[in-house]
N, C-alpha and C. Protein backbone atom coordinates (compact mmCIF):
# COMPACT_ATOMS: atom_id res chain seq x y z
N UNK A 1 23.41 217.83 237.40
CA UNK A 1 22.23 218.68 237.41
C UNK A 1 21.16 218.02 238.27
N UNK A 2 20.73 218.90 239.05
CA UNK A 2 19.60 218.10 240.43
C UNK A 2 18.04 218.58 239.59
N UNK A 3 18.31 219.43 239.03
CA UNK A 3 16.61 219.51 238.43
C UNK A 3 16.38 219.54 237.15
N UNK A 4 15.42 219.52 236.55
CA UNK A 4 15.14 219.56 235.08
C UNK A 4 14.25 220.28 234.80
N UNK A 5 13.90 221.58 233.99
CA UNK A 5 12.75 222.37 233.31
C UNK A 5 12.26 221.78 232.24
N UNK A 6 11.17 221.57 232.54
CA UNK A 6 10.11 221.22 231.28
C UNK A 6 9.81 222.45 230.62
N UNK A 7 9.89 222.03 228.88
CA UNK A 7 8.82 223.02 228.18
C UNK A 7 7.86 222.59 227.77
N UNK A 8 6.74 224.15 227.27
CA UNK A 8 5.79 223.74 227.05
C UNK A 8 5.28 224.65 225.99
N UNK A 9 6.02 225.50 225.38
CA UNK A 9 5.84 226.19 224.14
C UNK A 9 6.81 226.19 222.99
N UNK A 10 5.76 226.03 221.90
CA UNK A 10 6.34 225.90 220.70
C UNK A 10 7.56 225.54 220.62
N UNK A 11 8.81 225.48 220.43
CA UNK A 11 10.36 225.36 220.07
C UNK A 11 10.89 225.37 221.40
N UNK A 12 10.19 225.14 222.75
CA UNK A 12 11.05 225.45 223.62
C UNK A 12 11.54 223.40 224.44
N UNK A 13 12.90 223.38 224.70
CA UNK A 13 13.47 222.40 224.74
C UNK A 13 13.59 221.98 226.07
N UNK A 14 14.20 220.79 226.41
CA UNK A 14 14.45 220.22 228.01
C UNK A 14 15.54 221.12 228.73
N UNK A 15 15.77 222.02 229.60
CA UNK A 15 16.68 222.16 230.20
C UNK A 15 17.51 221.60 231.02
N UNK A 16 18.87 221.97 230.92
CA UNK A 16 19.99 220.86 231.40
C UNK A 16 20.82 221.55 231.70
N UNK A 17 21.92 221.23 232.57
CA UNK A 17 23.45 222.15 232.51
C UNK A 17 24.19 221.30 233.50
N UNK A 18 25.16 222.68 233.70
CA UNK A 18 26.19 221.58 234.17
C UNK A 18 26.76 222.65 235.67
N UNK A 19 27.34 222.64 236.63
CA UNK A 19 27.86 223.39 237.47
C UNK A 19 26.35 224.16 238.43
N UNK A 20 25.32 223.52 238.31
CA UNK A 20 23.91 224.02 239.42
C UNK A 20 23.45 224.83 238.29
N UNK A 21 23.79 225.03 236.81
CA UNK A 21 23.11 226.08 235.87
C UNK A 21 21.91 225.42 234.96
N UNK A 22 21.14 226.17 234.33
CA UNK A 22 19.86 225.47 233.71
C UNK A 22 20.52 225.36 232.01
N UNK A 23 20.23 224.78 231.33
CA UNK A 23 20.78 224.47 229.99
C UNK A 23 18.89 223.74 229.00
N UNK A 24 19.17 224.28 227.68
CA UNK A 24 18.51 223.27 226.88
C UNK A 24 19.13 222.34 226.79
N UNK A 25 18.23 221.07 226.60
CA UNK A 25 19.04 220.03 226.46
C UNK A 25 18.92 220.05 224.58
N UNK A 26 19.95 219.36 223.98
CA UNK A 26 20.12 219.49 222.30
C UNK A 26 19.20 218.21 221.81
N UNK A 27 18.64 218.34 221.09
CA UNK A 27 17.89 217.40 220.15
C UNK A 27 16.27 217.10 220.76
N UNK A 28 15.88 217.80 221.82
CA UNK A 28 14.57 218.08 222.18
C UNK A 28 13.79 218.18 221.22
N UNK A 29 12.54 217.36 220.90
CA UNK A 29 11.39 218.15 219.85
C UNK A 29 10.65 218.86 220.73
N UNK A 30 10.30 220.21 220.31
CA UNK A 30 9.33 220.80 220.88
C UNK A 30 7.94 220.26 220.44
N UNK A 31 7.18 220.97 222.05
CA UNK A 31 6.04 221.04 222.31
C UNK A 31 5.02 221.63 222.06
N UNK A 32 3.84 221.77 222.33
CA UNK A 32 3.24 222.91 221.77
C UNK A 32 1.90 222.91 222.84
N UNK A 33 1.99 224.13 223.15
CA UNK A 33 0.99 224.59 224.55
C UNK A 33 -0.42 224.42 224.64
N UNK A 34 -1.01 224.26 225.13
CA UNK A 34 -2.74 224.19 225.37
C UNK A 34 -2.75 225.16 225.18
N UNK A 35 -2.01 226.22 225.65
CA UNK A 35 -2.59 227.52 226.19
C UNK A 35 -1.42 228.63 225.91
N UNK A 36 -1.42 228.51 224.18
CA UNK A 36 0.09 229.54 224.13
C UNK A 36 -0.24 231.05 224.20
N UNK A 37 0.51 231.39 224.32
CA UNK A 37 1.01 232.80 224.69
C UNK A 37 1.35 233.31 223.55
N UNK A 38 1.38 234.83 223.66
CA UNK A 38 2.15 235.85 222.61
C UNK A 38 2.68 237.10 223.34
N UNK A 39 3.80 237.01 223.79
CA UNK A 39 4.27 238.30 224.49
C UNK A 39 3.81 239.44 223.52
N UNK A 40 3.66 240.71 224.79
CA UNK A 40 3.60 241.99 224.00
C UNK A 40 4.83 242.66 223.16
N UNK A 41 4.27 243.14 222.45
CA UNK A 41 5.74 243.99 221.47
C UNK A 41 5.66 245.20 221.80
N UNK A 42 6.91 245.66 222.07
CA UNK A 42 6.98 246.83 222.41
C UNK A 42 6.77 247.73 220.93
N UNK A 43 7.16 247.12 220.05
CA UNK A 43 6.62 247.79 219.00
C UNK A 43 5.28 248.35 218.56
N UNK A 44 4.50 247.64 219.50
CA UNK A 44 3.09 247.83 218.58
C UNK A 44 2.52 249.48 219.11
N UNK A 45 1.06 249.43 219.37
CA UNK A 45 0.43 250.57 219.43
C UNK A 45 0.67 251.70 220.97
N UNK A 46 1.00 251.18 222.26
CA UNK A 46 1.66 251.11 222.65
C UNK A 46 3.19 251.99 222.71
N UNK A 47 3.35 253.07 223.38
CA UNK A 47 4.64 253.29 223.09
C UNK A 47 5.87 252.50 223.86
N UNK A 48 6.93 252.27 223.61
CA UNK A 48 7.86 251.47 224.91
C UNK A 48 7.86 251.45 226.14
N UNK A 49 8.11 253.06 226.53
CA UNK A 49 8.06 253.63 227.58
C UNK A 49 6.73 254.05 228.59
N UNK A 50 5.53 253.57 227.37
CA UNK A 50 4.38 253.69 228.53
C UNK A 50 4.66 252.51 229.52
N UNK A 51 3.75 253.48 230.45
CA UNK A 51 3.84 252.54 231.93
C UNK A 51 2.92 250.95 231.60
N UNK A 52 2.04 251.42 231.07
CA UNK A 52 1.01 250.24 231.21
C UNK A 52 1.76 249.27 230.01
N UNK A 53 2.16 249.27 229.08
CA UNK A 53 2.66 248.55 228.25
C UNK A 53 3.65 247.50 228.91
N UNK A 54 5.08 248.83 229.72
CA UNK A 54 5.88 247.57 230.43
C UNK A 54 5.11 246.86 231.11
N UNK A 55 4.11 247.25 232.40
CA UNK A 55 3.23 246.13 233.50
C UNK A 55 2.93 245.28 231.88
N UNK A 56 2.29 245.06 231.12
CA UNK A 56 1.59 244.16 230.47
C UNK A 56 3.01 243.48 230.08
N UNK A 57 4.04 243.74 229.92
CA UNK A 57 4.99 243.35 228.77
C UNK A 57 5.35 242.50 230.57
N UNK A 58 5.70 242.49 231.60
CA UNK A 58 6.55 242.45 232.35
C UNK A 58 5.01 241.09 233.40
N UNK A 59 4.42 240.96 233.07
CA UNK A 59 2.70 240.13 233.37
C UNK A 59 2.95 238.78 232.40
N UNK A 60 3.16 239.01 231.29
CA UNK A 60 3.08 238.41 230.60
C UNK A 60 4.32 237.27 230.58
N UNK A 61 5.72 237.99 230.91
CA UNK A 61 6.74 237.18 230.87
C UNK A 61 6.68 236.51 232.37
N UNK A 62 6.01 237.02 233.11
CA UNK A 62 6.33 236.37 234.42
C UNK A 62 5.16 235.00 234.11
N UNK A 63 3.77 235.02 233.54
CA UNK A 63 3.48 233.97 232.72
C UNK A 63 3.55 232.69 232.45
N UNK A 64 4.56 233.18 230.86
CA UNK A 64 5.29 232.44 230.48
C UNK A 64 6.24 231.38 231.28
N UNK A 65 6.62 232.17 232.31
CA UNK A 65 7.66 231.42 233.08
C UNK A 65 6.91 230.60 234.28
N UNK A 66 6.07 230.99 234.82
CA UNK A 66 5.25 230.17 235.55
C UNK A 66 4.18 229.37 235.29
N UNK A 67 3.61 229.49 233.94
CA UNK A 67 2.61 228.39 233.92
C UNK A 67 2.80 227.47 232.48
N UNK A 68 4.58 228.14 231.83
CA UNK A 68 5.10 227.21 230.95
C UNK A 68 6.45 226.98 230.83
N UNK A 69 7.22 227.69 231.67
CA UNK A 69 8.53 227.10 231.42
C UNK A 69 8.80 226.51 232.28
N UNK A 70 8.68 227.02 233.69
CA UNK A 70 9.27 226.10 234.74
C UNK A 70 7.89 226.18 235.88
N UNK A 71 6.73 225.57 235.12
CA UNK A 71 5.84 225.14 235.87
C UNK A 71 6.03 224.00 236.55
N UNK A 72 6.76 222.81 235.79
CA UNK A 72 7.07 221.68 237.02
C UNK A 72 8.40 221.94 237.85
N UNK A 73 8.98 223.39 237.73
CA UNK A 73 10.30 223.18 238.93
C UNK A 73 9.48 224.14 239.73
N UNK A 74 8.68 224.42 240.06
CA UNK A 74 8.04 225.77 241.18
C UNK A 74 8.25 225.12 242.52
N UNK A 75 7.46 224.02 242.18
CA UNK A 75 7.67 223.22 243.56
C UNK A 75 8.99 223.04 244.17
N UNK A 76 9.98 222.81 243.79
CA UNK A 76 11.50 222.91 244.11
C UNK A 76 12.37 224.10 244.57
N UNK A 77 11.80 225.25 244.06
CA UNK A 77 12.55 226.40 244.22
C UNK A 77 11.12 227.51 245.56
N UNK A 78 12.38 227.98 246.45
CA UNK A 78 11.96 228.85 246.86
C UNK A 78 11.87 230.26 246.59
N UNK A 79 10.95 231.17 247.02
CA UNK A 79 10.45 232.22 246.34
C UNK A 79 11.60 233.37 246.10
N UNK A 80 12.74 233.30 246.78
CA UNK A 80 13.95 233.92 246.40
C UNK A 80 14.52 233.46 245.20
N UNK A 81 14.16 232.22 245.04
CA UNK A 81 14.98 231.61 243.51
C UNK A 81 13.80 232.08 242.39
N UNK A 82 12.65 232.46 242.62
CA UNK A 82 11.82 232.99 241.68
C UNK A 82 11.80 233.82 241.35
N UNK A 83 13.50 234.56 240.65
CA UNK A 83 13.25 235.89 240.29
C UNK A 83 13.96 235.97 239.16
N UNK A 84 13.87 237.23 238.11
CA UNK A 84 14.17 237.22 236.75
C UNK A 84 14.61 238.77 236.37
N UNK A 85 15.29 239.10 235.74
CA UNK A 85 15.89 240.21 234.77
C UNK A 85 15.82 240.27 233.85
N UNK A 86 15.12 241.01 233.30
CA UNK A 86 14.95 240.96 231.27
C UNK A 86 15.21 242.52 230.87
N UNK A 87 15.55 242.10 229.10
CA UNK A 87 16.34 243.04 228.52
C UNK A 87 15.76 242.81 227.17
N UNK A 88 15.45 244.01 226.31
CA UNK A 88 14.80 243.92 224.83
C UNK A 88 15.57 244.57 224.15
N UNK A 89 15.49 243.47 222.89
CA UNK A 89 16.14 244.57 221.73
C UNK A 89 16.04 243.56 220.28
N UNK A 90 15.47 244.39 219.08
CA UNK A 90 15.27 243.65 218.17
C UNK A 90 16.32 242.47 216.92
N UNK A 91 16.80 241.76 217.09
CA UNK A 91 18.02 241.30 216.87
C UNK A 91 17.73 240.48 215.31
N UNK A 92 16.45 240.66 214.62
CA UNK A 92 16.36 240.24 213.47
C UNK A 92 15.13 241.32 212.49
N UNK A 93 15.25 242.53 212.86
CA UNK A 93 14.87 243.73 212.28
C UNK A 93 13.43 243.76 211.46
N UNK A 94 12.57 242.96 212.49
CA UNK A 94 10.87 242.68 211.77
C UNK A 94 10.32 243.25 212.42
N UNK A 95 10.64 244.24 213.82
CA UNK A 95 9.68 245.46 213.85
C UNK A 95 9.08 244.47 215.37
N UNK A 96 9.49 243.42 215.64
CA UNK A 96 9.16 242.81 217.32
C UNK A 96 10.37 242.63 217.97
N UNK A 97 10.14 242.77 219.66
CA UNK A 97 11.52 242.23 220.63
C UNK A 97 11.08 241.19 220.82
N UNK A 98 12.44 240.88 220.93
CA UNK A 98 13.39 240.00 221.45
C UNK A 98 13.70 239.98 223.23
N UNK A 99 13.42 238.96 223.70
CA UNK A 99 13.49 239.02 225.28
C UNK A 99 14.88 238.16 225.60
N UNK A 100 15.97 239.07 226.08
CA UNK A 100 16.77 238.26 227.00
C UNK A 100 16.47 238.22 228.73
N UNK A 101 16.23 237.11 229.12
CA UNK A 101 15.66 236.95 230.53
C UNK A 101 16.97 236.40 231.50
N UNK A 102 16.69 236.88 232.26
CA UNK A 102 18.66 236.78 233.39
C UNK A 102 18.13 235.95 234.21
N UNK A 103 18.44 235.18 234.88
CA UNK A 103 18.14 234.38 236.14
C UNK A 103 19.14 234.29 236.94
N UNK A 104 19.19 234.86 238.50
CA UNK A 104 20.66 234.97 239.01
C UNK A 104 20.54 234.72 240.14
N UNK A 105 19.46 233.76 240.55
CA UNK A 105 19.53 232.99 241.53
C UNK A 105 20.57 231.38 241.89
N UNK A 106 20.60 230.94 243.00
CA UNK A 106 21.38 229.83 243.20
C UNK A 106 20.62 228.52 242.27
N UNK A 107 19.72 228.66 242.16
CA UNK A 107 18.74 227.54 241.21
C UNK A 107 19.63 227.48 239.15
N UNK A 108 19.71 228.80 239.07
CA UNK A 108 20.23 229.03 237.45
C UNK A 108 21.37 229.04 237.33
N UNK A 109 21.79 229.08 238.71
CA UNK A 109 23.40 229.53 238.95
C UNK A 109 24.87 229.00 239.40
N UNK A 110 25.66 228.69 238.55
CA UNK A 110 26.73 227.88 239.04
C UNK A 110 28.38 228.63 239.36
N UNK A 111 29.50 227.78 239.77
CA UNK A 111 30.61 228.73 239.93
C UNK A 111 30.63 229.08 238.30
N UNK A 112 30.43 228.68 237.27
CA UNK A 112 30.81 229.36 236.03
C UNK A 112 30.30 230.33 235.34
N UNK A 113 28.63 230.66 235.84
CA UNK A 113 28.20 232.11 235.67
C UNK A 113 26.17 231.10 236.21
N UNK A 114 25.95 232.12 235.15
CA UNK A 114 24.18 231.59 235.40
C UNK A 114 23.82 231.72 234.17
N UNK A 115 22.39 231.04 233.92
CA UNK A 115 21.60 230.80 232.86
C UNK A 115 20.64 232.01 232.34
N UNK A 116 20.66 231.74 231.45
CA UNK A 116 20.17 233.36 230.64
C UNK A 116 19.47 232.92 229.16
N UNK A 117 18.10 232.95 229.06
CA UNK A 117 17.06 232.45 228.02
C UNK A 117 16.46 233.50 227.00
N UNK A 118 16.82 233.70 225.77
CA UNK A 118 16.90 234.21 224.75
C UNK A 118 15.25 233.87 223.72
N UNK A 119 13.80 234.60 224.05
CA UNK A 119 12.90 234.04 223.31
C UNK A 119 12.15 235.47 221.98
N UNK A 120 11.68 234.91 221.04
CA UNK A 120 11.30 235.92 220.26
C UNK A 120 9.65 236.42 221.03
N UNK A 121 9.37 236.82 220.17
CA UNK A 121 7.94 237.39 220.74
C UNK A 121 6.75 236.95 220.79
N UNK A 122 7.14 235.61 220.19
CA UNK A 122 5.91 233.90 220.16
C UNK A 122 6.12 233.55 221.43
N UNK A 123 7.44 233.23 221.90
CA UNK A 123 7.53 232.51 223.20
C UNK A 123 8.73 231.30 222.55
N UNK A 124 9.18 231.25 221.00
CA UNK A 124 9.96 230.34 220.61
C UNK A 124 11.83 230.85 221.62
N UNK A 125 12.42 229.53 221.52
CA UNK A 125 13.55 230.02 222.01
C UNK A 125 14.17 229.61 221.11
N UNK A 126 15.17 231.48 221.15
CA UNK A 126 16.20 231.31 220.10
C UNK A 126 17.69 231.02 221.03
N UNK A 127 18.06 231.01 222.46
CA UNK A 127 19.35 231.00 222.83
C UNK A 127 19.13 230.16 224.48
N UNK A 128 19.76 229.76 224.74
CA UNK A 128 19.18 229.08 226.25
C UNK A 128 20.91 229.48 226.86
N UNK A 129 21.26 230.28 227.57
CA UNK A 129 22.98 230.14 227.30
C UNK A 129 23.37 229.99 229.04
N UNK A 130 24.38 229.30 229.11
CA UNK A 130 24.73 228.52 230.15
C UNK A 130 26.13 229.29 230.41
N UNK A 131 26.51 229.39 231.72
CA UNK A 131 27.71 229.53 232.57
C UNK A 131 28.33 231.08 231.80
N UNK A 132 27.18 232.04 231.57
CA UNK A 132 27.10 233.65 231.35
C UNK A 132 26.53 234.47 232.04
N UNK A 133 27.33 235.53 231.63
CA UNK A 133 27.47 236.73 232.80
C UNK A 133 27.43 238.14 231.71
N UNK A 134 26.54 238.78 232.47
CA UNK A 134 26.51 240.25 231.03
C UNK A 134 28.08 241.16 230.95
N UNK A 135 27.99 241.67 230.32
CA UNK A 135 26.84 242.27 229.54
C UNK A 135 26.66 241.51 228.05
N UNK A 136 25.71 241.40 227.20
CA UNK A 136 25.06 240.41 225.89
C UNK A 136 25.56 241.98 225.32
N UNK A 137 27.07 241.75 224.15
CA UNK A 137 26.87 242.92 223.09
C UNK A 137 26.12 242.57 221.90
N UNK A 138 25.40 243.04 221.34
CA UNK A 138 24.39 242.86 220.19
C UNK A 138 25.81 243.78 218.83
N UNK A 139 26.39 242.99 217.96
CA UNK A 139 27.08 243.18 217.22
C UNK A 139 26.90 243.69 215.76
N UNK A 140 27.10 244.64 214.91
CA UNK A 140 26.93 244.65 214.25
C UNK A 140 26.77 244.11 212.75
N UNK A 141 26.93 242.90 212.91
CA UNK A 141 26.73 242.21 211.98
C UNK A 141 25.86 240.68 211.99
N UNK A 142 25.14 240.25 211.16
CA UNK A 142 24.52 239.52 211.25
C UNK A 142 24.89 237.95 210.66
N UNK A 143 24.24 237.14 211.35
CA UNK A 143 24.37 235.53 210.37
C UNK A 143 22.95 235.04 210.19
N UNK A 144 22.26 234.47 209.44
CA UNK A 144 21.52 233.86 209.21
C UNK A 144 19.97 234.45 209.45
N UNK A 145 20.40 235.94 209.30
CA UNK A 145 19.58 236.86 209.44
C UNK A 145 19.42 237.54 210.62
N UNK A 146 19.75 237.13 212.04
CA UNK A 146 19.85 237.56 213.34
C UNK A 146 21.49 237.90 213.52
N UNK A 147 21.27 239.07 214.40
CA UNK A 147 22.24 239.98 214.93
C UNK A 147 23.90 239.27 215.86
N UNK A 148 24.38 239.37 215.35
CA UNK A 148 25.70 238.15 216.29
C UNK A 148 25.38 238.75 217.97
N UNK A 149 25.90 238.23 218.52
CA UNK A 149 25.91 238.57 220.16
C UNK A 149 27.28 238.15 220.40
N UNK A 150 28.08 239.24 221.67
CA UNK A 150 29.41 239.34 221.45
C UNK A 150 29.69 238.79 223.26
N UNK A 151 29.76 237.83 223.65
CA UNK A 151 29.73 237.58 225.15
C UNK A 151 31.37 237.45 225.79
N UNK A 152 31.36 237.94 226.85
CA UNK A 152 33.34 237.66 227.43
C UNK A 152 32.76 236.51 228.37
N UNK A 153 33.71 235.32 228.34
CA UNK A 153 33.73 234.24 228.99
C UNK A 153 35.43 234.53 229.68
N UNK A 154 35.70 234.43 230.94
CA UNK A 154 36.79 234.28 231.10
C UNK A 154 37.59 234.81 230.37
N UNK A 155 37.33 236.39 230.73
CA UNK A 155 37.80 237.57 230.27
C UNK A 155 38.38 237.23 228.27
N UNK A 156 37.61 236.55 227.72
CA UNK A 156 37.85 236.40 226.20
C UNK A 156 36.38 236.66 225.84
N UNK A 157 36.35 237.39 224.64
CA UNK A 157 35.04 237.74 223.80
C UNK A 157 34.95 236.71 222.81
N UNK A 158 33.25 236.52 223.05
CA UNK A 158 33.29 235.15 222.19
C UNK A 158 32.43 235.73 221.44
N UNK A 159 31.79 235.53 220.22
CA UNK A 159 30.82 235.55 219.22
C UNK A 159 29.91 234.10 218.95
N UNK A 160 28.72 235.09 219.04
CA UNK A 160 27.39 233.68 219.49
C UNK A 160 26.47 234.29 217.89
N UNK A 161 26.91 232.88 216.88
CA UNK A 161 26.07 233.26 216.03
C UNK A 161 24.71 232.21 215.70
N UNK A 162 23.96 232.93 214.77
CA UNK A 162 22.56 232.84 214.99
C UNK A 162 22.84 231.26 214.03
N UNK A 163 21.76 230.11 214.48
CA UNK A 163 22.52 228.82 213.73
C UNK A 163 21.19 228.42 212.42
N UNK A 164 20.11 229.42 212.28
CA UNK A 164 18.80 229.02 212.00
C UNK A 164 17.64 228.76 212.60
N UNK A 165 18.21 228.45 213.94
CA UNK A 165 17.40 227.81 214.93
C UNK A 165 17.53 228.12 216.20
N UNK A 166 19.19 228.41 216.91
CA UNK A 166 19.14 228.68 217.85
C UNK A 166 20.63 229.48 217.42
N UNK A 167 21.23 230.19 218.92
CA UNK A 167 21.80 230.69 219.19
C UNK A 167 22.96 229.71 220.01
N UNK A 168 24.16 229.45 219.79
CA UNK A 168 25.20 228.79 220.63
C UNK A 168 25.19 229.17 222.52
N UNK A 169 24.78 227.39 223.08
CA UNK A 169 24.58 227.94 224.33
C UNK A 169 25.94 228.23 225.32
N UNK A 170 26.63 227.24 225.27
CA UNK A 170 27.98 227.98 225.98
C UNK A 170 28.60 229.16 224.93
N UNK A 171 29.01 229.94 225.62
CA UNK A 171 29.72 231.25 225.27
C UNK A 171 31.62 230.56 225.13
N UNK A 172 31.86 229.34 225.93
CA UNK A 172 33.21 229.75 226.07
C UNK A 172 33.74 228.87 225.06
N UNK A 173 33.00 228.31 224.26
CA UNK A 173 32.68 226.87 222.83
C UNK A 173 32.88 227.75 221.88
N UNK A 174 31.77 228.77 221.75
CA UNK A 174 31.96 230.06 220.70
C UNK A 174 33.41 230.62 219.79
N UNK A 175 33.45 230.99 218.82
CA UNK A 175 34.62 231.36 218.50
C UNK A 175 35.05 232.46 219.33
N UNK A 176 36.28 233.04 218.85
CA UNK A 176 37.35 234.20 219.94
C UNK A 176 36.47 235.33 219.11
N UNK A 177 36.29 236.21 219.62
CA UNK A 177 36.41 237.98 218.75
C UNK A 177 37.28 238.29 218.92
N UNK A 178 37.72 238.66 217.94
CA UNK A 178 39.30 239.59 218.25
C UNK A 178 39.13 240.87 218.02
N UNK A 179 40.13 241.32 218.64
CA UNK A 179 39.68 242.94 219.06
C UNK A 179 38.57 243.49 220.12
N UNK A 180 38.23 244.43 220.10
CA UNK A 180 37.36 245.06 220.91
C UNK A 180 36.35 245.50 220.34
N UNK A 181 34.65 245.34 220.71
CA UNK A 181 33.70 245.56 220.20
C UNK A 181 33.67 247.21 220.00
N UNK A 182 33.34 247.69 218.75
CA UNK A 182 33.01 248.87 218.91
C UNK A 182 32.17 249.63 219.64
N UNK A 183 32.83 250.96 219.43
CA UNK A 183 31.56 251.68 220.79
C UNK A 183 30.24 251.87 219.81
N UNK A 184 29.44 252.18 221.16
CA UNK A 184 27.96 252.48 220.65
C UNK A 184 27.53 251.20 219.78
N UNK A 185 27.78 250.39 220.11
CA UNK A 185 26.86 248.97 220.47
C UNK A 185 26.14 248.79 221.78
N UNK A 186 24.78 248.03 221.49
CA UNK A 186 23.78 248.06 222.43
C UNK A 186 24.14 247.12 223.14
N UNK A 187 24.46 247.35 224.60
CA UNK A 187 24.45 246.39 225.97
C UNK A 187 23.46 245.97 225.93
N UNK A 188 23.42 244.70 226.46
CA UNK A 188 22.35 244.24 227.31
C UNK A 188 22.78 243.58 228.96
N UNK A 189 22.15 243.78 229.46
CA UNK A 189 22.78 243.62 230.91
C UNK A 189 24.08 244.11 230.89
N UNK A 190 24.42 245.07 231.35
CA UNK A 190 25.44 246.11 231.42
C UNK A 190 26.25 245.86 231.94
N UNK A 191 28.03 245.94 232.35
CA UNK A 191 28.20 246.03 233.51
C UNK A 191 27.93 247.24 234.86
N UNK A 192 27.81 247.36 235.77
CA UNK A 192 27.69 247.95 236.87
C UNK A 192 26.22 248.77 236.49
N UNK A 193 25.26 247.84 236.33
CA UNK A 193 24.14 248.26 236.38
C UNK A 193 22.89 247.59 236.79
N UNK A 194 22.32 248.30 237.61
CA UNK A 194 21.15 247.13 238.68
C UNK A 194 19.55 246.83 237.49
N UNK A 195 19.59 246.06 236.78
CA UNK A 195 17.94 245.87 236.02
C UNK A 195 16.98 245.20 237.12
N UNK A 196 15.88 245.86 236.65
CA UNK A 196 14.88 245.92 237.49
C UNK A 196 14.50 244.28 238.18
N UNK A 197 14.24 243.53 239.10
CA UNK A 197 14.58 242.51 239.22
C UNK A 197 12.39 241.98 239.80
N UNK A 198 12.22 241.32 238.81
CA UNK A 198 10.75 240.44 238.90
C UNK A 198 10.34 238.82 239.37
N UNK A 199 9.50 238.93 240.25
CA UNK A 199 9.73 237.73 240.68
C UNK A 199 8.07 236.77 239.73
N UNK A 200 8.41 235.62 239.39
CA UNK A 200 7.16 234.87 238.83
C UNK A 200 6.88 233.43 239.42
């Protein structure tokens, strides 16, 4: 790994990986911000689909990512590597999203997939996941109060369950799913589908 992400909010850890991808590193104590943040909820007053809500919801994460997650790698990456994909959906049923953020530049990105950061609506991180590729199935069943996530690593479905604290960052470590996810489960990052792509 040639670079390292600093955090700088609440629960968020050292990033690390392996193959050019970004990773938490394990046993990090978190930090806690001068200047924390509270992403918007799409839940609140606000409907989802207003316009001004996403700009605020979509302001805010670009933010986060520039003046606390990877404020000391800016300098390293060029403005093509400064770009991001995010995806919401409530995965522990308290009425706030959940942000999965894609990074699919050469900076996050290795031959084994790219890095993909999982935070609640504080800015805490619940998943940091390394050498993945969408689509994130959100499963019907839960562990430890959050929603399983159903990921294919090398064409095998793995199940990423919730640990208390975080979410399992390799997918291909994960146990097998067997069988096939049922339909009408919520994608996240789809296959053959372009999400809107933000640069911070």
């Amino acid at each position: 790994m040639k670079k390292q992400l600093l955090s700088a909010f609440l629960c968020l850890f050292i990033l690390a990986g392996c193959d050019n991808s970004r990773k938490l590193e394990n046993g990090a104590q978190p930090e806690e911000s001068e200047n924390p943040i509270t992403l918007p909820d799409s839940a609140a007053s606000q409907p989802a689909d207003s316009m001004a809500a996403r700009e605020a919801e979509i302001q805010k994460l670009q933010g986060y990512l520039r003046n606390n997650l990877l404020k000391e790698d800016l300098k390293d990456m060029t403005s093509e590597q400064r770009k991001f994909q995010y995806a919401t959906t409530d995965l522990n049923d308290d009425g706030s999203m959940e942000y999965l953020i894609g990074f699919q530049s050469s900076y996050f990105c290795g031959s084994g997939g790219c890095t993909y950061l999982l935070i609640d609506n504080s800015g805490k991180v619940l998943g940091d996941f390394s050498v993945s590729g969408g689509p994130f199935i959100i499963a019907d069943t839960k562990t430890n109060g959050y929603l399983d996530l159903l990921v294919s690593h090398n064409g095998k479905m793995h199940k990423l369950q919730y640990s208390g604290t975080m979410y399992p960052g390799n997918p291909s470590t994960a146990p097998f799913f067997p069988g096939k996810p049922a339909t009408g489960l919520t994608h996240l990052f789809p296959e053959n589908a372009t999400p809107e792509v933000h640069n911070f």
